[in-house]
PDB file of N, CA and C in Angstrom:
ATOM      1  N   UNK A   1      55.156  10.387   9.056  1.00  0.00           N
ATOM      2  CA  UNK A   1      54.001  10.885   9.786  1.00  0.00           C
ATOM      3  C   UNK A   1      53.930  10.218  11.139  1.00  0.00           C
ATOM      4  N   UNK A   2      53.527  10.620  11.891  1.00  0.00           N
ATOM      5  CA  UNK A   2      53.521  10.561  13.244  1.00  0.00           C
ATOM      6  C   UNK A   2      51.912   9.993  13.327  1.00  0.00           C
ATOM      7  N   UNK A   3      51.909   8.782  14.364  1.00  0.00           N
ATOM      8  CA  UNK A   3      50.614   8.490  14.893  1.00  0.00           C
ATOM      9  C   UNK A   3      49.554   9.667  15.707  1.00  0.00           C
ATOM     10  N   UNK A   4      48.278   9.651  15.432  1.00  0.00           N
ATOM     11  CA  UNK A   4      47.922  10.827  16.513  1.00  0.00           C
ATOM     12  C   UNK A   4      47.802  10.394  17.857  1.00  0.00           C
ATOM     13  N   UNK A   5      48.104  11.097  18.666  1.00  0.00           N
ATOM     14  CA  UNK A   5      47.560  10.949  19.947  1.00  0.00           C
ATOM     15  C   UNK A   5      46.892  10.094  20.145  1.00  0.00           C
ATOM     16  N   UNK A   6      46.668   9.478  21.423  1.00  0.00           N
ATOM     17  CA  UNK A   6      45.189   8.015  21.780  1.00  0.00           C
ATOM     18  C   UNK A   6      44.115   9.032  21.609  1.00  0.00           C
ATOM     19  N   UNK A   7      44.207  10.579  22.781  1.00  0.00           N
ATOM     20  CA  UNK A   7      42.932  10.897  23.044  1.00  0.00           C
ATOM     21  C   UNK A   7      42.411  11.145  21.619  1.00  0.00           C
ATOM     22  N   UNK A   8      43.180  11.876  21.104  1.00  0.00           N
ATOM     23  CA  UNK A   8      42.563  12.190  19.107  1.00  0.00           C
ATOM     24  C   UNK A   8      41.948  10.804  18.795  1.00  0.00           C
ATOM     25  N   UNK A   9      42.477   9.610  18.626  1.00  0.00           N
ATOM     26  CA  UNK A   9      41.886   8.237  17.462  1.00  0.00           C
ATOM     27  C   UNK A   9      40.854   8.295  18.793  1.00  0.00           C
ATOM     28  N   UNK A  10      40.656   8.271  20.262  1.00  0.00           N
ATOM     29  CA  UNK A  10      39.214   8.002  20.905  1.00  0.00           C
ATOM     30  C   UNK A  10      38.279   9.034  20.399  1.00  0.00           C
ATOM     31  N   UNK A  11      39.037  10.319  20.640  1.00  0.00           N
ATOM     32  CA  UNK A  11      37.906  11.189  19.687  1.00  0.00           C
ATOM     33  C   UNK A  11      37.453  10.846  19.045  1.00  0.00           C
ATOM     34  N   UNK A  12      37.670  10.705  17.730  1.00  0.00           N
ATOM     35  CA  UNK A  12      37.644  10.389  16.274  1.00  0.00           C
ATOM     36  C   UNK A  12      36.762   8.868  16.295  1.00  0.00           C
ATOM     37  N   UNK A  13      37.482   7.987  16.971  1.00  0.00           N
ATOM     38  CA  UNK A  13      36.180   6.718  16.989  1.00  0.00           C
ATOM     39  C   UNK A  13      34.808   7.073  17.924  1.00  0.00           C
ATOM     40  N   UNK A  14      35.050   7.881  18.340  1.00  0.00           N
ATOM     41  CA  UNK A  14      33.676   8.161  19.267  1.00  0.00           C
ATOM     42  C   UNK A  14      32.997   8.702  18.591  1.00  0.00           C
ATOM     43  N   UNK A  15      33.418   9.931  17.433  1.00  0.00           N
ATOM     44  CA  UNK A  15      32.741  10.645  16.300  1.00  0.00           C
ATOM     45  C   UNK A  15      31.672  10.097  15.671  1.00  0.00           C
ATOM     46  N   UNK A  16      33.123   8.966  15.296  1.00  0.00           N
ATOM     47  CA  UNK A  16      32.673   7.795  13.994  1.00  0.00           C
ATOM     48  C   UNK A  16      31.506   7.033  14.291  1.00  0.00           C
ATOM     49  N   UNK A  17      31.352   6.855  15.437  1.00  0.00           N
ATOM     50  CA  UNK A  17      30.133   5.434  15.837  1.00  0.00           C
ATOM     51  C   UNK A  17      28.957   6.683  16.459  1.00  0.00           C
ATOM     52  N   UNK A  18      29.386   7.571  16.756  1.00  0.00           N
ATOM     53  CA  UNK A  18      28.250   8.849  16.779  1.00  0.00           C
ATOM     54  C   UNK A  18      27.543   9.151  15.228  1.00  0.00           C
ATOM     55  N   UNK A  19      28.444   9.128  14.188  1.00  0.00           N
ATOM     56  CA  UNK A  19      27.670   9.224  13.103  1.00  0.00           C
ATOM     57  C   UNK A  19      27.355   8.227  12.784  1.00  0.00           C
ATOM     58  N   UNK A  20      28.168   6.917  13.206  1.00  0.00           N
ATOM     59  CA  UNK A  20      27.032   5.573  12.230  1.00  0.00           C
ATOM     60  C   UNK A  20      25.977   5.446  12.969  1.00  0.00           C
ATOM     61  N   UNK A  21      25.346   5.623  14.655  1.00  0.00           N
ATOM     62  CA  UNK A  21      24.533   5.467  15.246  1.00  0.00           C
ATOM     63  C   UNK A  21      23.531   6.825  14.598  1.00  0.00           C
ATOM     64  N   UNK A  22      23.868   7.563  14.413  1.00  0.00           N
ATOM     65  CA  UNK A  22      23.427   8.662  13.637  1.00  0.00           C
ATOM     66  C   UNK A  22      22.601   8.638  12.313  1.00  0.00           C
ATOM     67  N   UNK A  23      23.380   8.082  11.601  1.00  0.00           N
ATOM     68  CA  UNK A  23      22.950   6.871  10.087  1.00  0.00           C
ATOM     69  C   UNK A  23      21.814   6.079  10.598  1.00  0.00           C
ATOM     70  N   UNK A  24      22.348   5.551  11.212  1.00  0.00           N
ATOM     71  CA  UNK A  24      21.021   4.189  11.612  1.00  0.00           C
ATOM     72  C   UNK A  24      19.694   4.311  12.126  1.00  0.00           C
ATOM     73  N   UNK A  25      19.991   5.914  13.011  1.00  0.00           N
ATOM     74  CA  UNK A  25      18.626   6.298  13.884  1.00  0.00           C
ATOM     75  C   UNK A  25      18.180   6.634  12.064  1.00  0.00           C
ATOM     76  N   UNK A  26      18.716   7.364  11.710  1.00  0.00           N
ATOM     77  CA  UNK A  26      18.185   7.900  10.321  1.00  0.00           C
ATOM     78  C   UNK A  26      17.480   7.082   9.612  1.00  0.00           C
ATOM     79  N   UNK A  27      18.255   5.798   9.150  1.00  0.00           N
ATOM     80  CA  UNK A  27      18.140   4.751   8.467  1.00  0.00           C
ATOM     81  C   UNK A  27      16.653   4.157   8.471  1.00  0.00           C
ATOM     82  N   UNK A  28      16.695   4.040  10.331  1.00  0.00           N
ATOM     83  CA  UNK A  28      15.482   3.448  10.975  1.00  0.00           C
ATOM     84  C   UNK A  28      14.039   4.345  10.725  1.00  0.00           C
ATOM     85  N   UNK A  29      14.459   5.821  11.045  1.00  0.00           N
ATOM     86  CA  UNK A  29      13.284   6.374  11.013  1.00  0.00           C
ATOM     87  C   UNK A  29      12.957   6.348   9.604  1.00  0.00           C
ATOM     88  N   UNK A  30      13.553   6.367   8.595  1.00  0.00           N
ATOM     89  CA  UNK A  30      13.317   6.211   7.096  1.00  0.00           C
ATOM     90  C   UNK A  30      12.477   4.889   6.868  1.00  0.00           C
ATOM     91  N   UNK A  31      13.073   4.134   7.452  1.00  0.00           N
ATOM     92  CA  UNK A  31      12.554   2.254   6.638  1.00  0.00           C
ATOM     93  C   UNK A  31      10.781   2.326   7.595  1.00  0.00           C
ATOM     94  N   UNK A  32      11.342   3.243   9.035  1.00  0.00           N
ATOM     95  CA  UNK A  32       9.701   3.225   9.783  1.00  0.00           C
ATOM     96  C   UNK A  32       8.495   4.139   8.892  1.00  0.00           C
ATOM     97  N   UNK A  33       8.803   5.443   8.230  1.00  0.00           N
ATOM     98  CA  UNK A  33       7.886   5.863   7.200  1.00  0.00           C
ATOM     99  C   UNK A  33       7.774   5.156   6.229  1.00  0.00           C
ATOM    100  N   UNK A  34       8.566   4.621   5.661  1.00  0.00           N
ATOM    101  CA  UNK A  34       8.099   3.705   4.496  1.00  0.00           C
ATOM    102  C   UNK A  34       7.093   2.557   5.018  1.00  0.00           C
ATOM    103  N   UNK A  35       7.481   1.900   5.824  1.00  0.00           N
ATOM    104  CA  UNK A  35       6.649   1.013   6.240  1.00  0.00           C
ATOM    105  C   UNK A  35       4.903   1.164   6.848  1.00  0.00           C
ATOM    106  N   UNK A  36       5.112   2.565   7.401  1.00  0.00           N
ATOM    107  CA  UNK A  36       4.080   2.945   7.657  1.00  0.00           C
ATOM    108  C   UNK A  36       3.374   3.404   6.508  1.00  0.00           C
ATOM    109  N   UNK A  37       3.556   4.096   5.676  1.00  0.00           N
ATOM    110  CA  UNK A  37       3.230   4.595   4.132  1.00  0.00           C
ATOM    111  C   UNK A  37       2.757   3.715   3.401  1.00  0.00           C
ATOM    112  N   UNK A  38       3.269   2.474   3.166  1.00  0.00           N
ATOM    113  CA  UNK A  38       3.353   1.121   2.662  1.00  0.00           C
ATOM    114  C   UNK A  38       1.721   0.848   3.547  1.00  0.00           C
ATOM    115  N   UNK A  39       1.893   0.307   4.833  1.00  0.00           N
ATOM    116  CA  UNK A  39       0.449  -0.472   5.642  1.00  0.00           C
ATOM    117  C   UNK A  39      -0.630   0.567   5.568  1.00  0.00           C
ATOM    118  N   UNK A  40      -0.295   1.811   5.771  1.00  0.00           N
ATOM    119  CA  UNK A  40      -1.574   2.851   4.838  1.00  0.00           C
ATOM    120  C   UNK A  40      -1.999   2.682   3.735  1.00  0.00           C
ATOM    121  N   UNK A  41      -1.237   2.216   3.045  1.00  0.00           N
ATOM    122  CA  UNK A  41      -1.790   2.025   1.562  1.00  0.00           C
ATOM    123  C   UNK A  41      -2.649   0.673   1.530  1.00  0.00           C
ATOM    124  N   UNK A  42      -2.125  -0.067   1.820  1.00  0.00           N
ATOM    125  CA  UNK A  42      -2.373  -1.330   1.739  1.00  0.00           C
ATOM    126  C   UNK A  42      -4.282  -1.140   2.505  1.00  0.00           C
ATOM    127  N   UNK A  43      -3.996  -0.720   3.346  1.00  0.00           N
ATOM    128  CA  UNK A  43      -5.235  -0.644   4.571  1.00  0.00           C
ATOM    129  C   UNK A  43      -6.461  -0.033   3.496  1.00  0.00           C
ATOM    130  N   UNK A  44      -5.832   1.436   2.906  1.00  0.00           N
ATOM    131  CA  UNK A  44      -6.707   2.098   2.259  1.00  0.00           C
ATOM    132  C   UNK A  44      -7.218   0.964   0.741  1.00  0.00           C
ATOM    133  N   UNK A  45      -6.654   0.140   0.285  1.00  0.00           N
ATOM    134  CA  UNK A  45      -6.622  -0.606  -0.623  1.00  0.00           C
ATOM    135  C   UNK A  45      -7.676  -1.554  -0.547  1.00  0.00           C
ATOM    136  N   UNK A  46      -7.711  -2.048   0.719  1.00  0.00           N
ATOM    137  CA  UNK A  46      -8.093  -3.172   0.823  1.00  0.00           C
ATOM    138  C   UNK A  46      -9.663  -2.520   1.378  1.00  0.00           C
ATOM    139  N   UNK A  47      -9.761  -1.538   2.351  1.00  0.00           N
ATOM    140  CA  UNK A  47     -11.375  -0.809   2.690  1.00  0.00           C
ATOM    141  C   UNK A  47     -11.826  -0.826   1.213  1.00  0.00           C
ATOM    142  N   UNK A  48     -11.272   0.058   0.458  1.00  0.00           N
ATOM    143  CA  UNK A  48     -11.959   0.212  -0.824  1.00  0.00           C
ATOM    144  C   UNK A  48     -12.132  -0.666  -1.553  1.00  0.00           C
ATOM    145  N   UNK A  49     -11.654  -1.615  -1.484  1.00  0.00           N
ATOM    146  CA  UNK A  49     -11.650  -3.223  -2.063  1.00  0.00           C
ATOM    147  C   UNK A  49     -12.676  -3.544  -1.834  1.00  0.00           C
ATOM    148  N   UNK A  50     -13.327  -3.963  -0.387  1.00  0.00           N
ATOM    149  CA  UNK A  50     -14.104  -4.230   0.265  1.00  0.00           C
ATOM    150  C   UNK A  50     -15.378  -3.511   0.255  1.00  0.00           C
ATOM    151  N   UNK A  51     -15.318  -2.203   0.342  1.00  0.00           N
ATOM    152  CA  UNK A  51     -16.445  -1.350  -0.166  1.00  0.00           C
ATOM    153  C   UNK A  51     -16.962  -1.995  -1.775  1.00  0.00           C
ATOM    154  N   UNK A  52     -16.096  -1.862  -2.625  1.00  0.00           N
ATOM    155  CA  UNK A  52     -16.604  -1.882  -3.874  1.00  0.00           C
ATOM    156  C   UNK A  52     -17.240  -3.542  -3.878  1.00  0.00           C
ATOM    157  N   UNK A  53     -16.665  -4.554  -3.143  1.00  0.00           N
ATOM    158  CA  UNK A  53     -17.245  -5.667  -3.347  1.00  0.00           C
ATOM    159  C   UNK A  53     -18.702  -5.768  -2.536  1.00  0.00           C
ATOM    160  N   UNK A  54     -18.595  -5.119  -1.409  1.00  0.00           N
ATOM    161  CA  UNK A  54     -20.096  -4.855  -0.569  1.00  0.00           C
ATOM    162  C   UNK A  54     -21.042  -4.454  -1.986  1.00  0.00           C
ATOM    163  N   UNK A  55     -20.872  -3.323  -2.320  1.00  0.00           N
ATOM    164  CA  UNK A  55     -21.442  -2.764  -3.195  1.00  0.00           C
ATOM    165  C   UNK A  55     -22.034  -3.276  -4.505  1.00  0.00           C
ATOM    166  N   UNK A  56     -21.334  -3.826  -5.010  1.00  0.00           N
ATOM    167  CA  UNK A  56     -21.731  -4.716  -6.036  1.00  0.00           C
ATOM    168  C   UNK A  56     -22.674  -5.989  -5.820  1.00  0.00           C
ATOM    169  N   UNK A  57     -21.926  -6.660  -4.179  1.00  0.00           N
ATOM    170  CA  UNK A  57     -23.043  -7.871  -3.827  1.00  0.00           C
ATOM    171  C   UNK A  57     -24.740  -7.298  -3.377  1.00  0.00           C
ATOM    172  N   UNK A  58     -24.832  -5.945  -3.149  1.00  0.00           N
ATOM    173  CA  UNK A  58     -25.774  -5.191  -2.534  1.00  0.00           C
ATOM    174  C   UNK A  58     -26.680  -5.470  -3.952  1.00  0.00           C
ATOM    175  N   UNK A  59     -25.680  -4.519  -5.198  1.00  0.00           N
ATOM    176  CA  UNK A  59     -26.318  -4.241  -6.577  1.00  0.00           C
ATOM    177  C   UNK A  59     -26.953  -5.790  -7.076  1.00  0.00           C
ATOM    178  N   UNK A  60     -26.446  -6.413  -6.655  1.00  0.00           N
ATOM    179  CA  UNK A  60     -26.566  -7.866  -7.659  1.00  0.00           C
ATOM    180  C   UNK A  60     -28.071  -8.335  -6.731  1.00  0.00           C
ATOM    181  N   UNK A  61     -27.959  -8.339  -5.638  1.00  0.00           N
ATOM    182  CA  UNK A  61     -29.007  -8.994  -4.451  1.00  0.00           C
ATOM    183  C   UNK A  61     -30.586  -7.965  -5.258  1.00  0.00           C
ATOM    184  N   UNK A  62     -30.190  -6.595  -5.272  1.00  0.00           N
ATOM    185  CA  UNK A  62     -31.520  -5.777  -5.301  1.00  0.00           C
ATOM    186  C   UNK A  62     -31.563  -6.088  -7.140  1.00  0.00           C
ATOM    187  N   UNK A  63     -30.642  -6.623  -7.806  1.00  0.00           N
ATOM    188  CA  UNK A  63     -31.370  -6.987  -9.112  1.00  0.00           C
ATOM    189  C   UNK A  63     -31.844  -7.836  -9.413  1.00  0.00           C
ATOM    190  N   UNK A  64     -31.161  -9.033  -8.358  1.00  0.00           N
ATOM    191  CA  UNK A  64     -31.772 -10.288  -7.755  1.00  0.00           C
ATOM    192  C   UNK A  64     -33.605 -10.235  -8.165  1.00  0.00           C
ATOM    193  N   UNK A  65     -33.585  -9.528  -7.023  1.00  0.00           N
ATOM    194  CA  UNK A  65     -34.850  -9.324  -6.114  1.00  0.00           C
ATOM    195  C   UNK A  65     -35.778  -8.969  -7.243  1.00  0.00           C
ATOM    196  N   UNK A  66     -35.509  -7.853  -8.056  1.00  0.00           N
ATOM    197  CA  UNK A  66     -36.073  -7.325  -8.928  1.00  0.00           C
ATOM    198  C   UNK A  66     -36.625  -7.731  -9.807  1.00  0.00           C
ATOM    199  N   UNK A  67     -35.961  -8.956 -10.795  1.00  0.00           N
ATOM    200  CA  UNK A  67     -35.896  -9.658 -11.785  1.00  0.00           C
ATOM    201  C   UNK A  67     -36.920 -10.849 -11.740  1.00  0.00           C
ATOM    202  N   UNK A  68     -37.058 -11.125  -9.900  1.00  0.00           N
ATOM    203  CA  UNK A  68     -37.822 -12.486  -9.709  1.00  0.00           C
ATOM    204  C   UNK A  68     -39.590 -11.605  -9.110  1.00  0.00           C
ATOM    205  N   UNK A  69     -39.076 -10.480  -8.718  1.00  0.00           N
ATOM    206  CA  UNK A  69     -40.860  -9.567  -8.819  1.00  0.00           C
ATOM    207  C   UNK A  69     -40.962  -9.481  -9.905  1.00  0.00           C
ATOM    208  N   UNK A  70     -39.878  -9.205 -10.661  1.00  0.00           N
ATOM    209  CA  UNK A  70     -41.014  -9.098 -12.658  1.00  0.00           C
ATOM    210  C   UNK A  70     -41.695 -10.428 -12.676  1.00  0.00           C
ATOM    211  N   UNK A  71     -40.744 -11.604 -13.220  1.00  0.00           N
ATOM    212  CA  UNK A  71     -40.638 -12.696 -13.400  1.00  0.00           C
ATOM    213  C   UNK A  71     -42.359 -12.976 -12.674  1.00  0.00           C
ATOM    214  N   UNK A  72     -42.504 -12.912 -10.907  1.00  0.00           N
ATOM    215  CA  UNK A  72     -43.593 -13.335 -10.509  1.00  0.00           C
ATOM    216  C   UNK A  72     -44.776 -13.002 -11.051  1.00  0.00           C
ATOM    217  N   UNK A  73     -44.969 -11.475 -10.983  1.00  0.00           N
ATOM    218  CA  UNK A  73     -45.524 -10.782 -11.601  1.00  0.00           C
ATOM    219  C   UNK A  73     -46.349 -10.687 -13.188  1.00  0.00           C
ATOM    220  N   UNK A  74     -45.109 -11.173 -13.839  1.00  0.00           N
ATOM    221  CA  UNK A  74     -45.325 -11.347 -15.377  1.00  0.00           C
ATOM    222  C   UNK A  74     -46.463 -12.822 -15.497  1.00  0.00           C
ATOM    223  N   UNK A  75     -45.922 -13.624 -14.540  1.00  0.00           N
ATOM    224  CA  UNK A  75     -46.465 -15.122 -14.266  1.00  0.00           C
ATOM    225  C   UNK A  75     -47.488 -15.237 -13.644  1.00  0.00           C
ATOM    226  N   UNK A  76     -48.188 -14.373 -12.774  1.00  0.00           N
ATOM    227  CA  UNK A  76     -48.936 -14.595 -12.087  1.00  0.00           C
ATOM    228  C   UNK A  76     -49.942 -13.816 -13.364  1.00  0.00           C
ATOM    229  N   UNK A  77     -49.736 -12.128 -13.867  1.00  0.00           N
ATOM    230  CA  UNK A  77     -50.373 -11.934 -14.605  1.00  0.00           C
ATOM    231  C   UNK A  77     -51.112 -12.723 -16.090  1.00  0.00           C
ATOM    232  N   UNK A  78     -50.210 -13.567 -16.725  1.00  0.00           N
ATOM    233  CA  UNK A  78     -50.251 -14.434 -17.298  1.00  0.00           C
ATOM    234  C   UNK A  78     -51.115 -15.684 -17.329  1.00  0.00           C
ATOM    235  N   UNK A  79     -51.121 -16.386 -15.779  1.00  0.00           N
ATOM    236  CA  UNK A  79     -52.249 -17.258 -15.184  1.00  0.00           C
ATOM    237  C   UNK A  79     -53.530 -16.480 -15.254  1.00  0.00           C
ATOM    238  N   UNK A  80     -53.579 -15.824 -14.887  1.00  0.00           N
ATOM    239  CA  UNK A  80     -54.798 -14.725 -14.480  1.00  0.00           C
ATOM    240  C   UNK A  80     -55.954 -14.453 -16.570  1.00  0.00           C
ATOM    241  N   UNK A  81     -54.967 -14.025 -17.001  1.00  0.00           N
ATOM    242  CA  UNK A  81     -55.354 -13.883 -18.568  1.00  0.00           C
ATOM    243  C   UNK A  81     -55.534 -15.350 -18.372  1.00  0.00           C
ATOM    244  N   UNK A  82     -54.857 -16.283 -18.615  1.00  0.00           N
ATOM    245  CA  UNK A  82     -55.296 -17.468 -19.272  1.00  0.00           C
ATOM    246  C   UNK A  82     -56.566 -17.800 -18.632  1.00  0.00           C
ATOM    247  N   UNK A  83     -56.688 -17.685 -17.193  1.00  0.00           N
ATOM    248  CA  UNK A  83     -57.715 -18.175 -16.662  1.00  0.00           C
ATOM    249  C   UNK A  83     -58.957 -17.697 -16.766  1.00  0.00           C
ATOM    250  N   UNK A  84     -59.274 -16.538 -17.149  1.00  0.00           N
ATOM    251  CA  UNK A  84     -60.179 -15.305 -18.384  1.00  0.00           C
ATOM    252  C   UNK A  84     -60.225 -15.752 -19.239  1.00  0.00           C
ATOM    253  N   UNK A  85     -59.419 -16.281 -20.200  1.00  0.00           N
ATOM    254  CA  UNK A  85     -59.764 -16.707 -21.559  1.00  0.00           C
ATOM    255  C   UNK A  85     -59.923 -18.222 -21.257  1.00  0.00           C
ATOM    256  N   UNK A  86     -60.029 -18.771 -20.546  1.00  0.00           N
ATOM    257  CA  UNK A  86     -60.610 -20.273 -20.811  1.00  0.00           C
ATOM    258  C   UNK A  86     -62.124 -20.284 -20.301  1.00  0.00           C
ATOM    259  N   UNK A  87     -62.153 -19.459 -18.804  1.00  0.00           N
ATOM    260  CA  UNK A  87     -63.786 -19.096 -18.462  1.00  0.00           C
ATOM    261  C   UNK A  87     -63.958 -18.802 -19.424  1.00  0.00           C
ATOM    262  N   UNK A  88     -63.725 -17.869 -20.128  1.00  0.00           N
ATOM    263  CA  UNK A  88     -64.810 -17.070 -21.053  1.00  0.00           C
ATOM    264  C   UNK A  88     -65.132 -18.005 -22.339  1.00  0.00           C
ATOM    265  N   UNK A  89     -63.928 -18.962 -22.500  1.00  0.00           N
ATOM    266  CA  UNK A  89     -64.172 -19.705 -24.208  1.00  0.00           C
ATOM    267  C   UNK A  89     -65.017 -21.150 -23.357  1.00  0.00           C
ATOM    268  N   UNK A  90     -65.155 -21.373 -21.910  1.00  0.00           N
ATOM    269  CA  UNK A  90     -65.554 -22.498 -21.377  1.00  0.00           C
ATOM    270  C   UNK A  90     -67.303 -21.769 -21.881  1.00  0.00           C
ATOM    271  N   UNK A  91     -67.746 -21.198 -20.993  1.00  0.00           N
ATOM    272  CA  UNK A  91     -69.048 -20.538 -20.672  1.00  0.00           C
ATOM    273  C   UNK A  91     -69.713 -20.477 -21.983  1.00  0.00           C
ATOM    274  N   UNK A  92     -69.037 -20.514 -23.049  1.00  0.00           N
ATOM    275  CA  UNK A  92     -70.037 -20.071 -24.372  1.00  0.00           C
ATOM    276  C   UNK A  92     -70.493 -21.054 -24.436  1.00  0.00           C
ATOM    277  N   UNK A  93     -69.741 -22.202 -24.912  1.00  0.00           N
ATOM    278  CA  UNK A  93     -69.920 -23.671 -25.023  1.00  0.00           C
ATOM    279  C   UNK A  93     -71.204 -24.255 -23.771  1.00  0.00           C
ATOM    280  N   UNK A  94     -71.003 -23.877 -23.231  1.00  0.00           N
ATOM    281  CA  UNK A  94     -71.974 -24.419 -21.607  1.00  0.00           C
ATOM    282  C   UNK A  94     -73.822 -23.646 -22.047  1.00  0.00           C
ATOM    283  N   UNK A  95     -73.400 -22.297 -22.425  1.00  0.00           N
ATOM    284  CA  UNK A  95     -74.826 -21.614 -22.176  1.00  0.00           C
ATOM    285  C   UNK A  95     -75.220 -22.144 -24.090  1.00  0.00           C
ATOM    286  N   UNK A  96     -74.851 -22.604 -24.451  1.00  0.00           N
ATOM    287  CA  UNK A  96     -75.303 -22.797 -26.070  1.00  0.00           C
ATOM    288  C   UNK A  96     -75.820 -24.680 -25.902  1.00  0.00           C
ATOM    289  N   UNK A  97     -74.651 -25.432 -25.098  1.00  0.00           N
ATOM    290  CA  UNK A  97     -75.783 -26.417 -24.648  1.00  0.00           C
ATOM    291  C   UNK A  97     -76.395 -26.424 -23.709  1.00  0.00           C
ATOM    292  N   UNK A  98     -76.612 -25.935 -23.058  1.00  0.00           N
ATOM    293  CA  UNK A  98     -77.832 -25.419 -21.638  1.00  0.00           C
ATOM    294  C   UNK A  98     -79.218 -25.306 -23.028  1.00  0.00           C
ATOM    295  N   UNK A  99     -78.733 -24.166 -24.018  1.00  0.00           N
ATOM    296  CA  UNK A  99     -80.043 -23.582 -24.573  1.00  0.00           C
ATOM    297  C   UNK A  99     -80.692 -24.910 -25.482  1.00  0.00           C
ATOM    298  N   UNK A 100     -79.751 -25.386 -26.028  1.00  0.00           N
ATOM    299  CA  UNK A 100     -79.881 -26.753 -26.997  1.00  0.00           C
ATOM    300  C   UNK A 100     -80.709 -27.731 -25.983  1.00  0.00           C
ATOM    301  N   UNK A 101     -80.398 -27.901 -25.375  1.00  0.00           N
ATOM    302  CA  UNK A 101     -80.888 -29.197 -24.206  1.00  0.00           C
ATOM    303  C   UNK A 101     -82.176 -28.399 -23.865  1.00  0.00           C
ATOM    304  N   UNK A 102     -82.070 -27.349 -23.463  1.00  0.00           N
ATOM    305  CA  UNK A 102     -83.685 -26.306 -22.916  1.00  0.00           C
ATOM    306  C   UNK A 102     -84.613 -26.467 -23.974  1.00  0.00           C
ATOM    307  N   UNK A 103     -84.597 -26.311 -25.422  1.00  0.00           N
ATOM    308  CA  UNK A 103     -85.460 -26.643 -26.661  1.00  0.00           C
ATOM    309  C   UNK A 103     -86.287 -27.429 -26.950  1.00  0.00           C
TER     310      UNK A 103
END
């Protein structure tokens, strides 16, 4: 077999590094969607991450809140009765010796 021609093997290597530069633009634009696909995800991951943790610290704060208006509420109502039932069990005692002592 006979060598080919120079201009043929320049052809032919000029081809060759035309298709590996070819490959590579390829290569590149491939690994650049993935990567971009990839930091979309990630991005979308992490908002919703973040949403759901907002959300929950929101839920927890307004049950917070909620729990310590019963709580006050229940307590303050509570003082209030007691303080009714001791006037009222004080005062009997008072007007029965008022009347005793008046006699």
């Amino acid at each position: 077999m006979e060598p080919p021609p120079p201009t043929t093997a320049a052809a032919a290597a000029a081809a060759a590094a035309a298709e590996s530069s070819n490959f590579w633009s390829e290569l590149n634009s491939f690994f650049i969607i993935i990567i971009v696909v990839v930091v979309v995800v990630v991005v979308v991951v992490v908002v919703v991450v973040v949403v759901v943790v907002v959300v929950v610290v929101v839920v927890v704060v307004v049950v917070v809140i909620v729990v310590v208006v019963v709580v006050v509420v229940v307590v303050v109502v509570i003082i209030i009765i007691i303080i009714v039932i001791y006037r009222h069990q004080l005062g009997k005692p008072r007007l029965t010796r008022l009347r005793t002592y008046c006699k």
